[in-house]
Protein backbone atom coordinates (compact mmCIF):
# COMPACT_ATOMS: atom_id res chain seq x y z
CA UNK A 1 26.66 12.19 -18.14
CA UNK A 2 23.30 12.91 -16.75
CA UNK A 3 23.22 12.04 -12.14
CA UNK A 4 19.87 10.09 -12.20
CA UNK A 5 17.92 9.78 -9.06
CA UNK A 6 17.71 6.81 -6.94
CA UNK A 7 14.30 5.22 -7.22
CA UNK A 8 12.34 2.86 -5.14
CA UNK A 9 9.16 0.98 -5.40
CA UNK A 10 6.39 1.07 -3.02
CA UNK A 11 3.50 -1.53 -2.96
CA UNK A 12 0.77 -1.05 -0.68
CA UNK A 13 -1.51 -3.82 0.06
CA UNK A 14 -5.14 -2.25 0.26
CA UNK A 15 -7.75 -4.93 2.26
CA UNK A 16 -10.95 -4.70 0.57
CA UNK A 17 -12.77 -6.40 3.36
CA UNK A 18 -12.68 -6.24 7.47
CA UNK A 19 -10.93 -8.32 9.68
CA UNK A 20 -14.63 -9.94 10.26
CA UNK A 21 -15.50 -9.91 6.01
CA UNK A 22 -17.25 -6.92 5.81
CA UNK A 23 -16.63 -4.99 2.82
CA UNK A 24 -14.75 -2.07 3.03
CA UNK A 25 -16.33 1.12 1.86
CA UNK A 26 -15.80 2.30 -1.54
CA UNK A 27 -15.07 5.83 -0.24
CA UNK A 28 -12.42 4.93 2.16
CA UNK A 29 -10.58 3.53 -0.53
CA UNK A 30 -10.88 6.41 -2.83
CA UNK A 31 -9.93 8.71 0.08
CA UNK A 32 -6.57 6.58 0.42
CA UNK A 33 -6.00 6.41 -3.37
CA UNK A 34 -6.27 10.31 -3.65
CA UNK A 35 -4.04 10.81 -1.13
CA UNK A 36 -1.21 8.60 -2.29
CA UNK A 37 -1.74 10.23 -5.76
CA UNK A 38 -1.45 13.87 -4.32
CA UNK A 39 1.48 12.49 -2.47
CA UNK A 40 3.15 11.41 -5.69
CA UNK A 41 1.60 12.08 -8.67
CA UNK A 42 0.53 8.62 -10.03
CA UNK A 43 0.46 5.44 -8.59
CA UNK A 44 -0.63 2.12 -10.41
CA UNK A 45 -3.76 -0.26 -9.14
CA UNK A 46 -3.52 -3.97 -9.52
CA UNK A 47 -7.32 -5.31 -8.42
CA UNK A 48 -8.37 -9.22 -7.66
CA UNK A 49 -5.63 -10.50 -5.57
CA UNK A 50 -6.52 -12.81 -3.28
CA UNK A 51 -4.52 -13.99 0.02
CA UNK A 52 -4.05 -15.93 3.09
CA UNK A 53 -2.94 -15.75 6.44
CA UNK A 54 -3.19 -16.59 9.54
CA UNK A 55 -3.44 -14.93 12.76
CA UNK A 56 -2.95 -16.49 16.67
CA UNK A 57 -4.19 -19.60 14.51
CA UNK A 58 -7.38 -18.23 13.43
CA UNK A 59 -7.43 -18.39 9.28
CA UNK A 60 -8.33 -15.33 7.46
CA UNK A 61 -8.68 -14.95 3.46
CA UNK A 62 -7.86 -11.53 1.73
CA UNK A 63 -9.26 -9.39 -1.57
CA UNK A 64 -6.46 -6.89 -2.05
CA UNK A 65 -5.80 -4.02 -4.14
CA UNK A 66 -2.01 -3.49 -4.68
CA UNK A 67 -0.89 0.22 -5.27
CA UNK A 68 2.20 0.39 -6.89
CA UNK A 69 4.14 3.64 -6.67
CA UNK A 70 7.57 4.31 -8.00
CA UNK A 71 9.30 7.73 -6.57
CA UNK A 72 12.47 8.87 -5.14
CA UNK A 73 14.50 6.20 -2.50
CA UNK A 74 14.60 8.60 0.54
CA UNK A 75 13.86 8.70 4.24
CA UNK A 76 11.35 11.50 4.03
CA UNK A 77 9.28 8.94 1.80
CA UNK A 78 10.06 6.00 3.87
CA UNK A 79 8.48 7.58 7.17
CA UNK A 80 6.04 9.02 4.87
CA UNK A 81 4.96 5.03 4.13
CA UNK A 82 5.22 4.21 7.34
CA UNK A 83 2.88 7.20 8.84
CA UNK A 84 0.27 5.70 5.90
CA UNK A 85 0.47 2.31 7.30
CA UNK A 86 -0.48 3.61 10.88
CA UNK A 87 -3.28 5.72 9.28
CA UNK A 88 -4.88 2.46 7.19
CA UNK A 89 -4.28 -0.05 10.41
CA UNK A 90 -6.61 2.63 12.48
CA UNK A 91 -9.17 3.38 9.46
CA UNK A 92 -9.48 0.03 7.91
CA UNK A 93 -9.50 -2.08 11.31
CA UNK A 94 -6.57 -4.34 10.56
CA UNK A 95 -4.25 -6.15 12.54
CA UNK A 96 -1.47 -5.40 9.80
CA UNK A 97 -1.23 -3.65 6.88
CA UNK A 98 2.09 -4.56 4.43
CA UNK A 99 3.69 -2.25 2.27
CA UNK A 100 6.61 -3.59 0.64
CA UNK A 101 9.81 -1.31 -0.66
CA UNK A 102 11.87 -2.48 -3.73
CA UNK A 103 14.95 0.12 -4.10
CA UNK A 104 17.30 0.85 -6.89
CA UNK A 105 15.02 0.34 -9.55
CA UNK A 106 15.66 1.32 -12.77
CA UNK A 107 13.53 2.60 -15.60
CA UNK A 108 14.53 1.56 -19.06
């Protein structure tokens, strides 16, 4: 019997605009797309997502990216994810950024 490693799913919801609907630049998505795929080796990119939310009851509408990454379940990742979400809240100007974690997936 081959010991498999436990795996986990990242998604990273990338803001293509500002807080106030400016478009985000082109490179500062690349920049954050080449350093999750250094990170991990692939990632996938799921474009035209729209959203909603709303903030102290102001309204805002989202264009997302979602980046998809499936890698090892561990701690050293998880803090990882959470030092990234720091970094894009800073760079990108945003009140929040989510990244969601699915774990013990399986790969058929």
């Amino acid at each position: 019997m081959t010991k498999t490693a436990k795996l986990a799913e990242y998604v990273v919801f990338i803001p293509l605009c500002y807080n106030d609907g400016r478009k985000i630049e082109e490179e500062k998505i690349a920049k954050i797309l080449d350093k999750i795929a250094m990170r991990f080796g692939a990632f996938t990119r799921t474009t035209g997502n729209e959203g909603l939310w709303i903030y102290k009851s102001k309204k805002y509408s989202d264009s997302i990216d979602k980046i998809e990454i499936i890698t090892h379940d561990s701690e050293d990742n998880d803090r990882w994810f959470n030092e990234l979400k720091s970094e894009l809240k800073k760079k990108l100007r945003q009140k929040e950024i989510f990244i969601k974690k699915t774990s013990e997936v399986t790969i058929l």
